[in-house]
N, C-alpha and C. Protein backbone atom coordinates (compact mmCIF):
# COMPACT_ATOMS: atom_id res chain seq x y z
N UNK A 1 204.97 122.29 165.87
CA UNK A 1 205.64 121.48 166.85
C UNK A 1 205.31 121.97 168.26
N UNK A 2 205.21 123.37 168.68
CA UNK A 2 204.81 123.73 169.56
C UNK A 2 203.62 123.45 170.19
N UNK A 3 202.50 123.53 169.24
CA UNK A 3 200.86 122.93 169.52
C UNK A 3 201.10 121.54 169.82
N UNK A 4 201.80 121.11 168.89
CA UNK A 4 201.82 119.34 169.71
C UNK A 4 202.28 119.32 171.13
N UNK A 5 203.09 120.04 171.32
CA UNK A 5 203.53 119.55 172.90
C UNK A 5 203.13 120.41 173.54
N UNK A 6 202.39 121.26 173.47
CA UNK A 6 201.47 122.12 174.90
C UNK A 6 200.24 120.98 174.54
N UNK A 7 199.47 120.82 173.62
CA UNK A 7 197.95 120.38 173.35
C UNK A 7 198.04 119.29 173.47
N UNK A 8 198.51 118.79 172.09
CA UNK A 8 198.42 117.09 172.08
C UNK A 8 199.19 116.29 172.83
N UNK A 9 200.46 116.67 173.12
CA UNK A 9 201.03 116.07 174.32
C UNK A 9 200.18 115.51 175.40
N UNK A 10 199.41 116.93 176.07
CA UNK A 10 199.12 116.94 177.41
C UNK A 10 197.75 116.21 177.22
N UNK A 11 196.90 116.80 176.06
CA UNK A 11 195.75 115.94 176.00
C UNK A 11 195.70 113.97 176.14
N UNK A 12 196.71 114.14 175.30
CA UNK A 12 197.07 112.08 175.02
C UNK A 12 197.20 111.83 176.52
N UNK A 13 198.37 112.51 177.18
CA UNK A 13 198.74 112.55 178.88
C UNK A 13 197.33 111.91 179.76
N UNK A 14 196.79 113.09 179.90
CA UNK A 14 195.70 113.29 180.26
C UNK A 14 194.52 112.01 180.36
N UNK A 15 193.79 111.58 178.52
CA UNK A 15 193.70 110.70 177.94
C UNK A 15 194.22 109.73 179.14
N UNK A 16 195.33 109.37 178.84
CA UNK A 16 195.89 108.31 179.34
C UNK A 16 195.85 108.08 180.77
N UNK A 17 195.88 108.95 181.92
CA UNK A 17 195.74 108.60 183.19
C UNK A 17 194.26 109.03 183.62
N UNK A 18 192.89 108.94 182.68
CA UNK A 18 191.72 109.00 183.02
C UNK A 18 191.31 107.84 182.54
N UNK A 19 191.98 107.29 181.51
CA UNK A 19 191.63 105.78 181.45
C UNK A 19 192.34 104.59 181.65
N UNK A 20 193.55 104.73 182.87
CA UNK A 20 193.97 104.49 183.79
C UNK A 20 193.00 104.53 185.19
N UNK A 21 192.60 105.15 185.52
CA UNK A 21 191.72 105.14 186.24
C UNK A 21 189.84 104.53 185.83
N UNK A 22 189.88 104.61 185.19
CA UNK A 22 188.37 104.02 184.23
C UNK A 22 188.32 102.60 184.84
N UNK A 23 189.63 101.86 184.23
CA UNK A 23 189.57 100.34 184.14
C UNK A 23 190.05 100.35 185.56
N UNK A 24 189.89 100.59 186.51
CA UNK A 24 189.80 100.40 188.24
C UNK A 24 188.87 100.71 188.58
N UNK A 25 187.68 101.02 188.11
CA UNK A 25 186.25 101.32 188.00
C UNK A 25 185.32 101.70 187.14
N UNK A 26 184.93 100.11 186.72
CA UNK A 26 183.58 100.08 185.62
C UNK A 26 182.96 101.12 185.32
N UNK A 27 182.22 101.72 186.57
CA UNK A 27 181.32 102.63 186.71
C UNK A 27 181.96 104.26 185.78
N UNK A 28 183.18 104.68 185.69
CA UNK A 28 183.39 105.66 185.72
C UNK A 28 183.26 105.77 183.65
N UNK A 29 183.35 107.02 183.59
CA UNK A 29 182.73 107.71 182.42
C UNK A 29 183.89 107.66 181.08
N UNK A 30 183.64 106.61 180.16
CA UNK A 30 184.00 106.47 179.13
C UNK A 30 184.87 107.64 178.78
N UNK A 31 186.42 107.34 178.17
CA UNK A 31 187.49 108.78 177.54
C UNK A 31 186.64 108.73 176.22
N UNK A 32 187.17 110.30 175.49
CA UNK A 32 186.78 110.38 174.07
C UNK A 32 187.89 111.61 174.15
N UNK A 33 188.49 111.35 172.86
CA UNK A 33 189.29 112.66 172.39
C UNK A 33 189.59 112.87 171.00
N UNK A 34 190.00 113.76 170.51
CA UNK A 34 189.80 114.02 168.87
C UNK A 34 191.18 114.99 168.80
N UNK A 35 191.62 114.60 167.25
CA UNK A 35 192.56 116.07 166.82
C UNK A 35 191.80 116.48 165.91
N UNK A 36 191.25 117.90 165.92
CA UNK A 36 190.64 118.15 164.79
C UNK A 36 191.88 119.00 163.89
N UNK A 37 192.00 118.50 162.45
CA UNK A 37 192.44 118.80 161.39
C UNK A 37 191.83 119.69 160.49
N UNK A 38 190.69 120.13 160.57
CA UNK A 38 189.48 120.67 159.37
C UNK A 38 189.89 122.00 159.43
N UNK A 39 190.49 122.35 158.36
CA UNK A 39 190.54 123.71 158.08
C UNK A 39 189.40 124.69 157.21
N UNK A 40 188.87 125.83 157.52
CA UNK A 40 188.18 126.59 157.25
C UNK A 40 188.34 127.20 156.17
N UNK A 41 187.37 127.52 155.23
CA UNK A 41 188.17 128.59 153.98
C UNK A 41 187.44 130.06 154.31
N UNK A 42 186.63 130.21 155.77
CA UNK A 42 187.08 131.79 156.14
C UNK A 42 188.32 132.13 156.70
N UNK A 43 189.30 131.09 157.10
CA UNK A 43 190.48 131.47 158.19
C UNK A 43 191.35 132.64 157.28
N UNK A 44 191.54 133.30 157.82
CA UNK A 44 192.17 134.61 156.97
C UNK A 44 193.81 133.95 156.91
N UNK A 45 194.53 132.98 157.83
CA UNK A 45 195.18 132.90 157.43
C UNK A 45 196.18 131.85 156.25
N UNK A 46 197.68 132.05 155.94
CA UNK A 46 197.31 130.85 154.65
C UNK A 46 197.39 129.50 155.08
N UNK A 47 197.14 128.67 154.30
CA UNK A 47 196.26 127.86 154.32
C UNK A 47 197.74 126.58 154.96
N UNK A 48 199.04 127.17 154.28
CA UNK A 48 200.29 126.21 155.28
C UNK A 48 199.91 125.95 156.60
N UNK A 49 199.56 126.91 157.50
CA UNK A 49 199.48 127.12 158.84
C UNK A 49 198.64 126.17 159.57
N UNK A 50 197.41 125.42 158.59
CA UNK A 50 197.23 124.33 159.29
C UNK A 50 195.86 125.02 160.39
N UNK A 51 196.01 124.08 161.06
CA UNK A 51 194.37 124.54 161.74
C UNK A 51 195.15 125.00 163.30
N UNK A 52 194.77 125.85 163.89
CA UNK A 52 195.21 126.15 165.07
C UNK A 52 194.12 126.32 166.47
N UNK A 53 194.77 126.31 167.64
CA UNK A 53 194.31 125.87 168.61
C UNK A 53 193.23 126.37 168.77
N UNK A 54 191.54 125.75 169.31
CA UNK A 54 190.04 126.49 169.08
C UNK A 54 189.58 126.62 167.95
N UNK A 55 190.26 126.66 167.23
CA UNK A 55 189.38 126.90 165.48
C UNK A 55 188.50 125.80 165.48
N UNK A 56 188.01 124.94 165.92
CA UNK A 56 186.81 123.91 165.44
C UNK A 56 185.47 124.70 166.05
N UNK A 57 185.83 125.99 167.32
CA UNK A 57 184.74 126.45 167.55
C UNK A 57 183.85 127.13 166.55
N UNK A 58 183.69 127.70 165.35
CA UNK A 58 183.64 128.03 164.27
C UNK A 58 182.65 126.83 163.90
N UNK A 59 182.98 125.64 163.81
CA UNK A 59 181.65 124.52 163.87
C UNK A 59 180.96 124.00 164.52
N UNK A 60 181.72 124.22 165.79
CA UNK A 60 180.83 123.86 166.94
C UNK A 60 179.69 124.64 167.24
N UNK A 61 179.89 125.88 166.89
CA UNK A 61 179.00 126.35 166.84
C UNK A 61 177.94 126.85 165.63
N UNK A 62 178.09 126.48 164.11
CA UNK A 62 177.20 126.72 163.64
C UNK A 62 178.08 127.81 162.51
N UNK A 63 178.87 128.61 162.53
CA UNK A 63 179.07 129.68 162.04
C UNK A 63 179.05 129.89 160.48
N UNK A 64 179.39 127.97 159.52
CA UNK A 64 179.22 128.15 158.43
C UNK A 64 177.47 128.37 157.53
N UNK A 65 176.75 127.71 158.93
CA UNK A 65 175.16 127.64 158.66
C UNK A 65 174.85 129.08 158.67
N UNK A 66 175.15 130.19 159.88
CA UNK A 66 174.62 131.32 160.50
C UNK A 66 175.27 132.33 159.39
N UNK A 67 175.95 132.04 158.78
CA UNK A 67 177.04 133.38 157.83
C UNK A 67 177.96 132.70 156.40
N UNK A 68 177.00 132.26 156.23
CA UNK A 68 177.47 130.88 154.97
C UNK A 68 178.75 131.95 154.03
N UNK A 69 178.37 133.63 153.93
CA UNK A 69 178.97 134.58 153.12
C UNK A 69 180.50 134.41 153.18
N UNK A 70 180.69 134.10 154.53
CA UNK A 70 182.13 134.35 154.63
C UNK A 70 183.55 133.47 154.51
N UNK A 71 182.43 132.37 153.82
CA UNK A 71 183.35 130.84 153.61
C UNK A 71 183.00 130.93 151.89
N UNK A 72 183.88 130.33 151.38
CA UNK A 72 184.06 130.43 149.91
C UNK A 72 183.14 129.63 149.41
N UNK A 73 182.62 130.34 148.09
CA UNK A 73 181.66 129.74 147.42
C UNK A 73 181.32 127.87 147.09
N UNK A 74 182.63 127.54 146.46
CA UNK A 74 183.48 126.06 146.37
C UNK A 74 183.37 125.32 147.16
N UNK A 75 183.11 125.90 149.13
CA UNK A 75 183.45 124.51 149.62
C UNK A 75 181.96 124.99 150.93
N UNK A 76 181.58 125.69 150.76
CA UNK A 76 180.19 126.35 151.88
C UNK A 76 179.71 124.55 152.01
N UNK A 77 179.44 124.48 150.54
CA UNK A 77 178.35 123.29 151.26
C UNK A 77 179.13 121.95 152.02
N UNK A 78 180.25 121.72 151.89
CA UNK A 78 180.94 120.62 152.80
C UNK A 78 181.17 121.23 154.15
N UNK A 79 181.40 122.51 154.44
CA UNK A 79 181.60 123.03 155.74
C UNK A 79 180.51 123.05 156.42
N UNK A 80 179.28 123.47 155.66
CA UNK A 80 177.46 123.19 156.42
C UNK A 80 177.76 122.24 156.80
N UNK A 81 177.73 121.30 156.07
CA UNK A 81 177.51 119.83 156.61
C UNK A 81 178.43 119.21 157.62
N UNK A 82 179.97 119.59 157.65
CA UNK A 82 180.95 119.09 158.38
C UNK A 82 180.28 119.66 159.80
N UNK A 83 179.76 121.29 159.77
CA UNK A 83 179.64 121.90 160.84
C UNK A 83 178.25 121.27 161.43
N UNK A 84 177.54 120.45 160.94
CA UNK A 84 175.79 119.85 161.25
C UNK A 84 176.42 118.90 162.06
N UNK A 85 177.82 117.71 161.52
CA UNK A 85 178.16 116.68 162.00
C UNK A 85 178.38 117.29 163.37
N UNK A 86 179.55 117.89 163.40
CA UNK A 86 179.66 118.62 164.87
C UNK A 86 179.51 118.65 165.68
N UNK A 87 178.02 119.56 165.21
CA UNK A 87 177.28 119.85 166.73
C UNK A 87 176.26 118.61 166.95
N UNK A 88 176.11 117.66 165.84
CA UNK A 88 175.35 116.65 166.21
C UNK A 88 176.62 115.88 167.55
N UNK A 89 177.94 115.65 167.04
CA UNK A 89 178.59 115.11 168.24
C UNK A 89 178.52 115.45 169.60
N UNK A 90 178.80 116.76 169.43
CA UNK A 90 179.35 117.34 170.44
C UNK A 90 177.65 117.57 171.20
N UNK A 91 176.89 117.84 170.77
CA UNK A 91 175.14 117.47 171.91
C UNK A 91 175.29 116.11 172.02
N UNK A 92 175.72 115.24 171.26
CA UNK A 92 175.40 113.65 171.95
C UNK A 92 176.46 113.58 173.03
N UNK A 93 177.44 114.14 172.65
CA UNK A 93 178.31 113.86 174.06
C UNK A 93 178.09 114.65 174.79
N UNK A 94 176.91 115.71 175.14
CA UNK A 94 176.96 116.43 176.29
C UNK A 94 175.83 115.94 176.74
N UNK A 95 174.91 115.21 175.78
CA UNK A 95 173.42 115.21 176.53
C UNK A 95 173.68 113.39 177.13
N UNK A 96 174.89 112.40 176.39
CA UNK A 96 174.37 111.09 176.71
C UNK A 96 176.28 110.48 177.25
N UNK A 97 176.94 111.17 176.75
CA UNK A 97 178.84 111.36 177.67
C UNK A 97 179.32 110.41 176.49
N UNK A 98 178.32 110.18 175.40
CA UNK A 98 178.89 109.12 174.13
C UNK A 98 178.90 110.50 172.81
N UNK A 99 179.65 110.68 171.61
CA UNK A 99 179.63 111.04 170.82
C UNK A 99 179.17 110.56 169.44
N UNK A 100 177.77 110.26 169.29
CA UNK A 100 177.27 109.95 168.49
C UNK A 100 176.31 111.11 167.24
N UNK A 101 176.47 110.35 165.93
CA UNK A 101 175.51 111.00 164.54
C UNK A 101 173.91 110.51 164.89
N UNK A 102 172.88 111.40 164.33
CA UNK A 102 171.68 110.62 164.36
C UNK A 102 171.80 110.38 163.24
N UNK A 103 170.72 109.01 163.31
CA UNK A 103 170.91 108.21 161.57
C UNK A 103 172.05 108.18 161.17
N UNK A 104 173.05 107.34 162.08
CA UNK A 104 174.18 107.29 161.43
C UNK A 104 174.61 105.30 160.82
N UNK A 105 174.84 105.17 159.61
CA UNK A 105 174.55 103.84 159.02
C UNK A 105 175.70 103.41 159.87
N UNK A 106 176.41 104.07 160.93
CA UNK A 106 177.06 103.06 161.83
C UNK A 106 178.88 103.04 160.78
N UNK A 107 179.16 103.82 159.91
CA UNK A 107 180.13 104.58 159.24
C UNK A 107 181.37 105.32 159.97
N UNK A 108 180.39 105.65 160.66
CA UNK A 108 180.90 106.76 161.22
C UNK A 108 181.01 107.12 162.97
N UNK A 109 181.45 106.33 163.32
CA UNK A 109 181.57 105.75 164.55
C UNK A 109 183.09 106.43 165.47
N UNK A 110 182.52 107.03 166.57
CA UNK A 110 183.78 107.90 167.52
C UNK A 110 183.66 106.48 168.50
N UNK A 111 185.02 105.80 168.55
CA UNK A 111 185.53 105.13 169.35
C UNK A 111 185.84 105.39 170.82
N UNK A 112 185.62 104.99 171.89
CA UNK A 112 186.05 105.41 172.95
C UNK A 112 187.58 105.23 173.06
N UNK A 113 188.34 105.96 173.55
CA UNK A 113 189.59 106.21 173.93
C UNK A 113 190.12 105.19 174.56
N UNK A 114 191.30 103.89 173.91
CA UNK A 114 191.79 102.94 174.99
C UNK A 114 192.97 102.88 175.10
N UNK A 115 193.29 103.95 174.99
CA UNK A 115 195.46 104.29 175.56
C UNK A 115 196.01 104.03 174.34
């Protein structure tokens, strides 16, 4: 309950008066925002606790590809892959301000943010 109202609170907030401002000018740069839910099976802690604040850095950067050892045998290969999706987003939204998959059959589609 706490993470919701420091994070998601302020993020939606946020969200909301940047695309408030958007639609008073065409020109300005598409919202995008996400809750990530994906829990890890290196997180040491149990598994009630849910995903906590920064833990997606762990895919953002690669960590199940770079140290596959330390994620459980059972689920390595969905975390590779969750963690490939990732950083495929997160470079499309830094290199083009859209969050897009390559070769994506269009499935799997990040919506822009409309309040």
């Amino acid at each position: 309950m706490v993470g919701d109202y420091f994070f998601t609170c302020d993020s939606i907030w946020m969200a909301d008066k940047l695309t408030e401002k958007r639609n008073g000018n065409e020109k300005s740069a598409k919202v995008f925002i996400y809750h990530f839910a994906q829990t890890s099976s290196a997180n040491p802690w149990p598994e009630w606790t849910g995903v906590m604040h920064g833990y997606e850095i762990e895919f953002v950067f690669g960590a199940p590809i770079a140290n596959p050892t330390a994620y459980k045998k059972d689920k390595i290969e969905r975390e590779e892959t969750f963690s490939k999706k990732v950083i495929q987003y997160w470079t499309s939204f830094a290199t083009t301000g859209v969050p897009r998959l390559k070769n994506s059959s269009g499935r799997e589609v990040w919506p822009a943010y409309d309040g």
